[in-house]
N, C-alpha and C. Protein backbone atom coordinates (compact mmCIF):
# COMPACT_ATOMS: atom_id res chain seq x y z
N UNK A 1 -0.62 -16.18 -16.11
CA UNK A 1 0.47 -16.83 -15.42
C UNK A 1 0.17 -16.93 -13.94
N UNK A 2 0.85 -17.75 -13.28
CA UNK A 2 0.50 -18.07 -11.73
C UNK A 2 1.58 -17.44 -11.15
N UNK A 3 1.75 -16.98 -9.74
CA UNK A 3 2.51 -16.43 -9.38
C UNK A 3 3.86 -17.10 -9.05
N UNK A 4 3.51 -17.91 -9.41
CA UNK A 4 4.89 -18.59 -9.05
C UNK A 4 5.56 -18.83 -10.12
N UNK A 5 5.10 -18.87 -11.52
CA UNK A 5 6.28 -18.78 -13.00
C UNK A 5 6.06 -17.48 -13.69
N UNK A 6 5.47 -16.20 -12.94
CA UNK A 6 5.21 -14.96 -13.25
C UNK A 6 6.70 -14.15 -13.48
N UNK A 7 7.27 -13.83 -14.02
CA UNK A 7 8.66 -13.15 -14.05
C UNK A 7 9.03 -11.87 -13.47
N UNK A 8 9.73 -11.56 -12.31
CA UNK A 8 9.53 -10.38 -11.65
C UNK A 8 9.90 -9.16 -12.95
N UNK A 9 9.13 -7.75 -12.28
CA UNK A 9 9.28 -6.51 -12.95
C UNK A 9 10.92 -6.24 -13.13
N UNK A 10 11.01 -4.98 -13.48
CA UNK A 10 12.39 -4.59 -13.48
C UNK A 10 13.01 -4.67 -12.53
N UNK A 11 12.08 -4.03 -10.91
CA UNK A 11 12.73 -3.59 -10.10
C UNK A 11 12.78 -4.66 -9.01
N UNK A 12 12.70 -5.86 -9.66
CA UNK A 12 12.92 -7.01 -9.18
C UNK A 12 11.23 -7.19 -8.02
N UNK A 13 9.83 -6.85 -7.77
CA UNK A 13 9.02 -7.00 -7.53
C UNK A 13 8.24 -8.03 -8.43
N UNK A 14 7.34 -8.32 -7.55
CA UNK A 14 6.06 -9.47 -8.55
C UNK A 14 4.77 -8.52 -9.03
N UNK A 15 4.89 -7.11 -9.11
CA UNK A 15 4.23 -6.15 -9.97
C UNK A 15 2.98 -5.61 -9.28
N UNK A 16 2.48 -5.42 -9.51
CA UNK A 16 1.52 -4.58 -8.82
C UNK A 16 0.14 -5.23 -8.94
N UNK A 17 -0.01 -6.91 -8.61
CA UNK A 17 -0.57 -7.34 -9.26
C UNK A 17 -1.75 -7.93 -7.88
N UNK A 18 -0.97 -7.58 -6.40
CA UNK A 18 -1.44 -7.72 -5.57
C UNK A 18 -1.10 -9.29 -5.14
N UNK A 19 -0.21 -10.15 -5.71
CA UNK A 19 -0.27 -11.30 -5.67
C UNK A 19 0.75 -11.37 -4.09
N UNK A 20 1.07 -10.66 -3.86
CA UNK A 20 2.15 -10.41 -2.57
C UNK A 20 3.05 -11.30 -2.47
N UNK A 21 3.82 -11.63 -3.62
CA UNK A 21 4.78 -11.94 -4.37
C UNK A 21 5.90 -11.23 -3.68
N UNK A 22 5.89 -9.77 -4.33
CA UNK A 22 6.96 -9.52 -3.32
C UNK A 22 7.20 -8.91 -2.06
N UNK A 23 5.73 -8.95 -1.15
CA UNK A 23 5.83 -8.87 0.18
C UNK A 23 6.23 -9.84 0.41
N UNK A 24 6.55 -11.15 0.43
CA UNK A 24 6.80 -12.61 0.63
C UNK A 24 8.58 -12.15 0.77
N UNK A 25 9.00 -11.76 -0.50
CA UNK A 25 10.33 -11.42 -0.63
C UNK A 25 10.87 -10.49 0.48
N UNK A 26 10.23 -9.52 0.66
CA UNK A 26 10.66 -7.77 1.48
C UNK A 26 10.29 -8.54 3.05
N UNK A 27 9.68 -9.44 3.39
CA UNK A 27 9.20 -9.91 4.55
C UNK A 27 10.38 -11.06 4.78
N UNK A 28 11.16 -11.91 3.89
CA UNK A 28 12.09 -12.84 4.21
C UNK A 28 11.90 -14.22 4.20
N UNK A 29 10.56 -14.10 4.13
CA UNK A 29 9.83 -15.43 3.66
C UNK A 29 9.32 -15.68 2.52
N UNK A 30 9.60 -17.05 1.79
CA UNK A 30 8.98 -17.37 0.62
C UNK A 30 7.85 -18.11 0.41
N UNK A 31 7.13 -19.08 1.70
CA UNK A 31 6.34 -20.05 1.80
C UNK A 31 5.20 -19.17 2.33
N UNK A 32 4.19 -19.01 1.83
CA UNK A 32 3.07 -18.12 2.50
C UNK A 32 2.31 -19.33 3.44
N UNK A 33 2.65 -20.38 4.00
CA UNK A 33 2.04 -20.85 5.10
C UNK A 33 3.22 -20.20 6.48
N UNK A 34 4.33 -20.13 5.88
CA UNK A 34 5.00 -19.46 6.88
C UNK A 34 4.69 -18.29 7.63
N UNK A 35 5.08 -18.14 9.11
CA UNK A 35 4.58 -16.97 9.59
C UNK A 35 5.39 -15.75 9.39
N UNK A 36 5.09 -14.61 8.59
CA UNK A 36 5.81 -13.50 8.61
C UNK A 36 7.30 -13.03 9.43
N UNK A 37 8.48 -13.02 9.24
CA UNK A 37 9.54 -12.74 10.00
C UNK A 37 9.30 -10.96 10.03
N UNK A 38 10.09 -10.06 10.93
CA UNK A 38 10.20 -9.00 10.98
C UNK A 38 10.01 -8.26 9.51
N UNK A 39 9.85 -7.38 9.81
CA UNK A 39 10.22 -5.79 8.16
C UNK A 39 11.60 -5.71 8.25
N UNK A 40 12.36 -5.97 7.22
CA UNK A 40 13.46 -5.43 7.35
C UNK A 40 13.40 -4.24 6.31
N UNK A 41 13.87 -2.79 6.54
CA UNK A 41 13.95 -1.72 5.74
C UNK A 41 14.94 -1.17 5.65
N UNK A 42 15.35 -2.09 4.64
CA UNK A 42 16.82 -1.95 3.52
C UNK A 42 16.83 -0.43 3.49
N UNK A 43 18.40 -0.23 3.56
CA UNK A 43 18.94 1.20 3.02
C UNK A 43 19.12 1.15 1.44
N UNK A 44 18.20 2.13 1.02
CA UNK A 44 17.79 2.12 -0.16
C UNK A 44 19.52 2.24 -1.05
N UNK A 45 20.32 2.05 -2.44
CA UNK A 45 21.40 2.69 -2.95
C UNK A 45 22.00 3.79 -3.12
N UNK A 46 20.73 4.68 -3.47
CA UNK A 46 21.06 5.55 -3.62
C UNK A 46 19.62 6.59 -3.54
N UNK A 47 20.23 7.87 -3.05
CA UNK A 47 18.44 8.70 -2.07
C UNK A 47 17.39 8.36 -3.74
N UNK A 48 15.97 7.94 -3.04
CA UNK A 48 14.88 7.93 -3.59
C UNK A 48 14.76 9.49 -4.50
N UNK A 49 14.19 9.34 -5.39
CA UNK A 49 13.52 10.53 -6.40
C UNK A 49 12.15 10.94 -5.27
N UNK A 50 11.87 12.23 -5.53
CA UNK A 50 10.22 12.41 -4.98
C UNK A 50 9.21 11.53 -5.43
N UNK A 51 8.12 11.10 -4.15
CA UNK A 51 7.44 9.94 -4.55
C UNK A 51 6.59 10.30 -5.57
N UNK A 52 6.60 11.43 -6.00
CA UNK A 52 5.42 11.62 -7.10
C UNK A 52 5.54 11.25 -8.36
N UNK A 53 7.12 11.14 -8.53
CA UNK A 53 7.70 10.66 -9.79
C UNK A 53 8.23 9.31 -9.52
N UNK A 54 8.34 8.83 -8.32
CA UNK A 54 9.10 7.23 -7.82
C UNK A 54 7.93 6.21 -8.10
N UNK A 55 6.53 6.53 -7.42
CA UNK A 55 5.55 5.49 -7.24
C UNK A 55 5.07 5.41 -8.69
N UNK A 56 5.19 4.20 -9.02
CA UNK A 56 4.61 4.01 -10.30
C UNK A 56 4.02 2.15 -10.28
N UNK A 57 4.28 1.39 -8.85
CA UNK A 57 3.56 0.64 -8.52
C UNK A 57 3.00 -0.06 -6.96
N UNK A 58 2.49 -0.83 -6.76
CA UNK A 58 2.52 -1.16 -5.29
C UNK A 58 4.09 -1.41 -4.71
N UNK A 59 4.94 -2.22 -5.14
CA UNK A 59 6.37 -2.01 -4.83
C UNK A 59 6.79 -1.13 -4.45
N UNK A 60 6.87 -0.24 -6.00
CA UNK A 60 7.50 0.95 -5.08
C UNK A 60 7.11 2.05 -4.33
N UNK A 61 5.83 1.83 -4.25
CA UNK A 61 4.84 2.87 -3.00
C UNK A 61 5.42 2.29 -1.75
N UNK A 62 5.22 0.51 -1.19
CA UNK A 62 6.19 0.44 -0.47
C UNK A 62 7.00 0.53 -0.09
N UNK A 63 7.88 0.55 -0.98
CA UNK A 63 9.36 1.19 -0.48
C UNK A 63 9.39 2.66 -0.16
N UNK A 64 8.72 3.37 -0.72
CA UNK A 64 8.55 4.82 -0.42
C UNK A 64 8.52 4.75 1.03
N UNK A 65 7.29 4.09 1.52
CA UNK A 65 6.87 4.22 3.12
C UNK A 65 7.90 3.77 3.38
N UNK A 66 8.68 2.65 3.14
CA UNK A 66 9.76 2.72 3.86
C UNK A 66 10.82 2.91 4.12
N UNK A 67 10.66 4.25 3.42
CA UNK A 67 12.04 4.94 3.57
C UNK A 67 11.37 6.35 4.37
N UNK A 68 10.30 6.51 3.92
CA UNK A 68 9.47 7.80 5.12
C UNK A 68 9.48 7.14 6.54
N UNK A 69 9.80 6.00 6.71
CA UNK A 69 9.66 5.61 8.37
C UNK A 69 10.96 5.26 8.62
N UNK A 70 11.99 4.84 7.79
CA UNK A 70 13.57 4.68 8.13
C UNK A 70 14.22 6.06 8.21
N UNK A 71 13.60 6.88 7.64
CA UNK A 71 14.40 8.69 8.14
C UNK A 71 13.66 9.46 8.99
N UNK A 72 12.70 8.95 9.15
CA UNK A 72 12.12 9.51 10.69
C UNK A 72 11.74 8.59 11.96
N UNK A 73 12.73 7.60 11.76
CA UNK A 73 12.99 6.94 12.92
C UNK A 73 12.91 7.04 14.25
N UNK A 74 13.51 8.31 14.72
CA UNK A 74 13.64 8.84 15.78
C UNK A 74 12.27 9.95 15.94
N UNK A 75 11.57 9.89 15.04
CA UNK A 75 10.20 10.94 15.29
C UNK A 75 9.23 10.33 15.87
N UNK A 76 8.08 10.14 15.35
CA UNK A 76 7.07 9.81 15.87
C UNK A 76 6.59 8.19 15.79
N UNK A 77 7.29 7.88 15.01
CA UNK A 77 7.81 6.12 14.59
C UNK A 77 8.56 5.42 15.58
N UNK A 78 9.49 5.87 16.14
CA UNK A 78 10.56 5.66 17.21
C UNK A 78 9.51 4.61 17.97
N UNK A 79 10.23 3.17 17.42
CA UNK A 79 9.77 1.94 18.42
C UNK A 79 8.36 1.41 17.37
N UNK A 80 7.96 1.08 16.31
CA UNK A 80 6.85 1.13 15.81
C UNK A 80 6.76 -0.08 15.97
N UNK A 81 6.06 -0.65 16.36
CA UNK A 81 5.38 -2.19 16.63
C UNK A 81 5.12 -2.87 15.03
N UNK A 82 5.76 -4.11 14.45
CA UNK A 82 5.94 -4.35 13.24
C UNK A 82 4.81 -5.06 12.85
N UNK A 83 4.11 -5.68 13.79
CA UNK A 83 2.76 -5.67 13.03
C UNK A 83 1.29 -4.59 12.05
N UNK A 84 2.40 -2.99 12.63
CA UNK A 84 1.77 -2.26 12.30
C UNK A 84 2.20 -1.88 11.29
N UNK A 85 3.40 -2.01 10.68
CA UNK A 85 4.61 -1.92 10.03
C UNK A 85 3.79 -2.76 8.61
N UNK A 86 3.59 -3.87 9.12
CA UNK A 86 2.87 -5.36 7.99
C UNK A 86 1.71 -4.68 7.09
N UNK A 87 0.83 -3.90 8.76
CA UNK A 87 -0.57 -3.54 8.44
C UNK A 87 -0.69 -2.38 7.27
N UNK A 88 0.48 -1.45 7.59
CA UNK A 88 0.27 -0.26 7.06
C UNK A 88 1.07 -0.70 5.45
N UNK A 89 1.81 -1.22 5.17
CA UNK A 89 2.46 -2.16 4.03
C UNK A 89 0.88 -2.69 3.25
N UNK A 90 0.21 -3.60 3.49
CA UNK A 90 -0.94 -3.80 3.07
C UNK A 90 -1.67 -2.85 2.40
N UNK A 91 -2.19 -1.85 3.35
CA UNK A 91 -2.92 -1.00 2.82
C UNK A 91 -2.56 -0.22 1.64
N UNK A 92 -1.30 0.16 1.41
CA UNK A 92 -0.54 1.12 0.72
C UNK A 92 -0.21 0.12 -0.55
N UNK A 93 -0.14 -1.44 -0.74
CA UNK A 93 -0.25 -2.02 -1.81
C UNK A 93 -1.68 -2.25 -2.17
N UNK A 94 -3.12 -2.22 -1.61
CA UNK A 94 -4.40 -2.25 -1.69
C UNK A 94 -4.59 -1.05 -2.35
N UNK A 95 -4.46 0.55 -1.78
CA UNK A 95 -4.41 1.26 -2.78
C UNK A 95 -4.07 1.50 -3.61
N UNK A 96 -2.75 1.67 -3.81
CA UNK A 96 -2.12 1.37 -5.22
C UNK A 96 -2.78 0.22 -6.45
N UNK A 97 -2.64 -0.83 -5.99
CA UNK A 97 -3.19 -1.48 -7.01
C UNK A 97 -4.47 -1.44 -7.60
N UNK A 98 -5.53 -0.85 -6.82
CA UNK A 98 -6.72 0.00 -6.70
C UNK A 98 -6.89 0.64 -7.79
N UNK A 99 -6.07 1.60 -7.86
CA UNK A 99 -5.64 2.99 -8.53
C UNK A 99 -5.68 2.20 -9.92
N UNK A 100 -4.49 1.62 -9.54
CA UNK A 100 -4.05 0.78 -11.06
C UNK A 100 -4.98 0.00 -11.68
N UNK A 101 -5.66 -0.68 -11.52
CA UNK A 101 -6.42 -1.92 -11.60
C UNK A 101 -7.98 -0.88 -12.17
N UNK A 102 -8.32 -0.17 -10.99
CA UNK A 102 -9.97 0.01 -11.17
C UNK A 102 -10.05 1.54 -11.21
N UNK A 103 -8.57 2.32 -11.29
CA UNK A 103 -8.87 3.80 -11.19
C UNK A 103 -8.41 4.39 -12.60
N UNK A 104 -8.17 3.50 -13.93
CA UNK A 104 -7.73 3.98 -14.43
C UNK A 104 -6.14 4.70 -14.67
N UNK A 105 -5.44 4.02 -13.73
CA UNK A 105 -4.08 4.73 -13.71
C UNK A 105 -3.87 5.63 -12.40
N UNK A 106 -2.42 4.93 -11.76
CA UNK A 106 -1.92 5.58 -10.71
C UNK A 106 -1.89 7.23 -11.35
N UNK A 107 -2.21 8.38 -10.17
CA UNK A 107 -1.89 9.34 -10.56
C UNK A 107 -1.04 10.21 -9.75
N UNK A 108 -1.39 9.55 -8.46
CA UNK A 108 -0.40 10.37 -7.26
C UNK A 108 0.23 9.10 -6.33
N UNK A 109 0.56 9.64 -5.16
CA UNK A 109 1.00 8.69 -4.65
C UNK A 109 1.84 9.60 -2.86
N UNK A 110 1.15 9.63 -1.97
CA UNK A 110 1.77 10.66 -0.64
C UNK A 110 1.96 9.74 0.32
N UNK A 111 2.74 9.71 1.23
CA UNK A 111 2.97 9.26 2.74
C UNK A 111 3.79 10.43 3.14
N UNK A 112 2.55 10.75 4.56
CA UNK A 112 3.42 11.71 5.68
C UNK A 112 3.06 10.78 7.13
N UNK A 113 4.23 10.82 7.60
CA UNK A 113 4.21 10.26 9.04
C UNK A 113 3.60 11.42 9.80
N UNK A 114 2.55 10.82 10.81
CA UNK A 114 2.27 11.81 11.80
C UNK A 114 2.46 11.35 13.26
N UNK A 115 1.78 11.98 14.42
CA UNK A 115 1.47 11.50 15.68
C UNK A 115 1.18 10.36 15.70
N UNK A 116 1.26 9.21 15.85
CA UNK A 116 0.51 8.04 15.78
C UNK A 116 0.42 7.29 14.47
N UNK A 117 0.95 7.41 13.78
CA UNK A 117 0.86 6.45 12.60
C UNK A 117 1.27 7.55 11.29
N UNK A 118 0.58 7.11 9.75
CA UNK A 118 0.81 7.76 8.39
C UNK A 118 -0.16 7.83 7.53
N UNK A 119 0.05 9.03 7.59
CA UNK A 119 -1.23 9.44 6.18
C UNK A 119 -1.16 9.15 4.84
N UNK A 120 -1.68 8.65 4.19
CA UNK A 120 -1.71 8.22 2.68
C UNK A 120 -2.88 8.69 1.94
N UNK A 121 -1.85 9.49 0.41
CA UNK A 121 -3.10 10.03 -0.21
C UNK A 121 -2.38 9.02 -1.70
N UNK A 122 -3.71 8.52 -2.01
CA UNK A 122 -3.52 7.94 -3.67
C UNK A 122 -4.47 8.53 -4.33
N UNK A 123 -4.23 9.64 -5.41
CA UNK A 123 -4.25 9.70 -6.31
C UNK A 123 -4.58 8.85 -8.16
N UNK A 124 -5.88 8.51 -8.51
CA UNK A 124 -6.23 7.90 -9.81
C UNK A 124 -6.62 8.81 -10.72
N UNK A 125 -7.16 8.48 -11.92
CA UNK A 125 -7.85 8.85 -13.08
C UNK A 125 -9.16 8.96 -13.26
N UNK A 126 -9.70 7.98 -12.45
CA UNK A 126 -11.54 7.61 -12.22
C UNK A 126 -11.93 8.38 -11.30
N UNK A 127 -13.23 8.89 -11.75
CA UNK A 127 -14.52 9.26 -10.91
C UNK A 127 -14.89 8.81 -9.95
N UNK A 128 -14.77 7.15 -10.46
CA UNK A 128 -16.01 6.09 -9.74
C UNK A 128 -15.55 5.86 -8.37
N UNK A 129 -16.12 5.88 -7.33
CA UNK A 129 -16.21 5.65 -5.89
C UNK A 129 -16.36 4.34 -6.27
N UNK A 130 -14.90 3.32 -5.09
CA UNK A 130 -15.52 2.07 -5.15
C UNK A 130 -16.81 1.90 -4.14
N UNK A 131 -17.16 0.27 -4.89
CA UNK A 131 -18.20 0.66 -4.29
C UNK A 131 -18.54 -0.22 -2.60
N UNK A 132 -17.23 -0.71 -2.19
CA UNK A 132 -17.21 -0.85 -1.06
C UNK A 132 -16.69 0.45 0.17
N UNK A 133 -16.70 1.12 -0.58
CA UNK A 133 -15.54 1.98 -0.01
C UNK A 133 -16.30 2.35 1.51
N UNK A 134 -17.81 2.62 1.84
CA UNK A 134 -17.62 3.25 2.86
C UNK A 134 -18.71 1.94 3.95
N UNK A 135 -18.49 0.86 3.47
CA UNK A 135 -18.58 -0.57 3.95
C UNK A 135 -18.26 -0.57 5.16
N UNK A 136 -18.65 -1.54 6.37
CA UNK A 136 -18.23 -2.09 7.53
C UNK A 136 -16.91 -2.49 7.42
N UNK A 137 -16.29 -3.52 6.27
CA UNK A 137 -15.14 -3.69 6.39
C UNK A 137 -15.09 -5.14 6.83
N UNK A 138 -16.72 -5.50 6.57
CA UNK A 138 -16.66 -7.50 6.23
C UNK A 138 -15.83 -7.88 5.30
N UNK A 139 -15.47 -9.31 5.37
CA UNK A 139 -14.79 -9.43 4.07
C UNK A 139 -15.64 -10.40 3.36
N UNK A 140 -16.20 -9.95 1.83
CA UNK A 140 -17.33 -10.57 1.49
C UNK A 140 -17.29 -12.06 1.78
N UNK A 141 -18.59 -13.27 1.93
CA UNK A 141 -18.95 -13.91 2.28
C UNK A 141 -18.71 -15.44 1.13
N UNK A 142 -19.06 -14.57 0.12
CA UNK A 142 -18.50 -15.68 -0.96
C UNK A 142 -17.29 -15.20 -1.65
N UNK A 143 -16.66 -16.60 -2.80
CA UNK A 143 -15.43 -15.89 -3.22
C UNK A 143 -15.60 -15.56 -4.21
N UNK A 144 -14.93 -14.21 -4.88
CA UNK A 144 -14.90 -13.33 -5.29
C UNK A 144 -13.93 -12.62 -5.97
N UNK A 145 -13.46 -12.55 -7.49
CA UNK A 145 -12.40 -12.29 -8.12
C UNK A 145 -12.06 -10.90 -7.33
N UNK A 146 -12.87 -9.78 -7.04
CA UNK A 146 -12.57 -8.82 -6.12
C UNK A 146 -13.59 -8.69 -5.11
N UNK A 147 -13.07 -7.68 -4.71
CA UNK A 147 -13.80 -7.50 -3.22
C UNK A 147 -13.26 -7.69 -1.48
N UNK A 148 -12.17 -8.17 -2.16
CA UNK A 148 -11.43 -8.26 -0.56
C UNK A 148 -10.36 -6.84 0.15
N UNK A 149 -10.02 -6.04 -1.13
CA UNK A 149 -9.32 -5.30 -0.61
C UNK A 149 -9.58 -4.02 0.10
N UNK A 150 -11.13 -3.47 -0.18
CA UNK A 150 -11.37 -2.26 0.35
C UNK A 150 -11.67 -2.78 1.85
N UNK A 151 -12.39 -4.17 1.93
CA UNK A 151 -12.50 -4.46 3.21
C UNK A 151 -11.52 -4.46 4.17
N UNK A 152 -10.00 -4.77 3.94
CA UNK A 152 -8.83 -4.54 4.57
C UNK A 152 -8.46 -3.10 4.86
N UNK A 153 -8.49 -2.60 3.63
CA UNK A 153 -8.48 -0.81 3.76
C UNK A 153 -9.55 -0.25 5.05
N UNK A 154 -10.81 -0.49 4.94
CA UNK A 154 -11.69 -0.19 5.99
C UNK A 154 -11.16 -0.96 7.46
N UNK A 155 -11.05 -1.74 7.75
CA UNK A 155 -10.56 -2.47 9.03
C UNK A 155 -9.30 -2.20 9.26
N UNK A 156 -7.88 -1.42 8.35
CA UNK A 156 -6.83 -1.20 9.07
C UNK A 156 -6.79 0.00 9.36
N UNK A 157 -7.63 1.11 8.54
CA UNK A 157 -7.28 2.13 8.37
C UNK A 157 -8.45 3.01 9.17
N UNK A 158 -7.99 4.65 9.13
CA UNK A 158 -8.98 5.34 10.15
C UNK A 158 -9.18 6.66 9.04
N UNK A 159 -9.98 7.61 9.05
CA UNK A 159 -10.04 8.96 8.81
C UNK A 159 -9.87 9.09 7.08
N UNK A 160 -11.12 7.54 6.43
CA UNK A 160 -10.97 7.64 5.22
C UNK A 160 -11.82 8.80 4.60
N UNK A 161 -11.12 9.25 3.64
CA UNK A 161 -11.74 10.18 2.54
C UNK A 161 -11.59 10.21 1.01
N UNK A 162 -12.98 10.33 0.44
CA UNK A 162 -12.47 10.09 -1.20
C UNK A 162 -13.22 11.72 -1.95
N UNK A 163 -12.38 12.09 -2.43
CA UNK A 163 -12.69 13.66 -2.89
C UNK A 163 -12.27 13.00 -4.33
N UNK A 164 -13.16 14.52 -5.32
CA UNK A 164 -13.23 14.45 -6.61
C UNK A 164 -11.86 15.61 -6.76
N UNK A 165 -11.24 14.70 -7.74
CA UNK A 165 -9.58 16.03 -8.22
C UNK A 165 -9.95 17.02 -9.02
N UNK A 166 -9.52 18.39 -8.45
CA UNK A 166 -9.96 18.93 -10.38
C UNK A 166 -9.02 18.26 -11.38
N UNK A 167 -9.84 18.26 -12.43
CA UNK A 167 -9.47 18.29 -13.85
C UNK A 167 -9.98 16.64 -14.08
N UNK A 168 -10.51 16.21 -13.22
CA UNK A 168 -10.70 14.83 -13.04
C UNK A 168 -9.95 13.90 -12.22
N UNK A 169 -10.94 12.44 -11.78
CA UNK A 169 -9.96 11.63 -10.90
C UNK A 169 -10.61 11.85 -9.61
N UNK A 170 -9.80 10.82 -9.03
CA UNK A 170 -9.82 11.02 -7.53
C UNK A 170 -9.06 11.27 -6.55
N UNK A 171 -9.05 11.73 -5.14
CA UNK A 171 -7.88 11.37 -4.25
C UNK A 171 -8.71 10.63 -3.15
N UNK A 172 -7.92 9.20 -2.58
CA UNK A 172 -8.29 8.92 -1.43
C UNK A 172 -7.24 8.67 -0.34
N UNK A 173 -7.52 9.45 0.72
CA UNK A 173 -6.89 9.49 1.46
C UNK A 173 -7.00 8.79 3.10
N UNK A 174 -5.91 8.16 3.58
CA UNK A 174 -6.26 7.19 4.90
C UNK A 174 -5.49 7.74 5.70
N UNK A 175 -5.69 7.25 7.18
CA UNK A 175 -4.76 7.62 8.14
C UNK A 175 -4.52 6.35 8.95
N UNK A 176 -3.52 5.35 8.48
CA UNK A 176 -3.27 4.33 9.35
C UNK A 176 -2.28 4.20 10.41
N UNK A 177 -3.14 3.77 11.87
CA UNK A 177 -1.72 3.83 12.71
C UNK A 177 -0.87 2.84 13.20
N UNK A 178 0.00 3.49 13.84
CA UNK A 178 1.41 2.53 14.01
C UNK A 178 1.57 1.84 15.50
N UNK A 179 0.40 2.45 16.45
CA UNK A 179 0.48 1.96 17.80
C UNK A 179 -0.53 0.71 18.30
């Protein structure tokens, strides 16, 4: 299906499919020649579950972050420049779908705000190191059913690491900032 007669998930997202379907939506715009309007970060209904049991796709990993940066508003976020807001949104649907797609299954899922931006650990099922992972962060040259997303991950993000989990799996973890 194309993304445009694709039927949203339950939670009313376009799935974890990377099609940014429903960043289009959460951003306020529907025309992707359009230029991005602000983040708006809806007050969720009712308080979020822990993300370990909430994240179960790129959607709602997003929303996670943004509810870790709407209750610490006044911390180290206080004033966050929304292009960084966009940037760090990206990355956190790149991993996730990652996970999903080529890791065998989401397995974790962390955001902690720090000094300067947020740490993200994702959690999969796979061994396998992608194999762009510790790349310049070109974005390959020809086109390419994949290959574009670790390059985004490398160019937004800082202080990457990919460790082996016990019992199997991986964790990789980023530190993207907000200034």
């Amino acid at each position: 299906m194309t993304p445009a007669n694709r039927p949203p998930a339950a939670d009313g997202s376009a799935g974890a499919d990377g099609s940014g379907e429903s960043d289009r939506r959460e951003s306020g715009t529907t025309n992707p020649t359009e230029a991005p309007q602000l983040v708006t970060l809806a007050e969720p209904s009712a308080p979020p579950p822990t993300a370990e049991r909430a994240v179960t796709s790129a959607a709602t990993a997003r929303r996670h972050v943004q509810t870790v940066l709407r209750e610490h508003r006044g911390a180290p976020a206080g004033g966050v420049n929304q292009e960084a807001v966009i940037d760090l949104l990206l990355v956190v649907s790149e991993l996730v779908t990652n996970a999903i797609r080529h890791g065998d299954g989401l397995a974790g899922f962390e955001a902690a705000l720090t000094d300067g931006g947020v740490r993200l650990e994702v959690r999969d099922r796979s061994d396998v190191v992608p194999i762009h992972a510790y790349g310049t962060g070109e974005v390959p040259q020809h086109r390419q059913p994949n290959g574009y997303g670790w390059p985004l991950i490398i160019r937004l993000s800082r202080d990457i690491t990919i460790e082996p989990c016990p019992g199997g799996g991986k964790s990789i973890r980023v530190f993207v900032p907000l200034g």
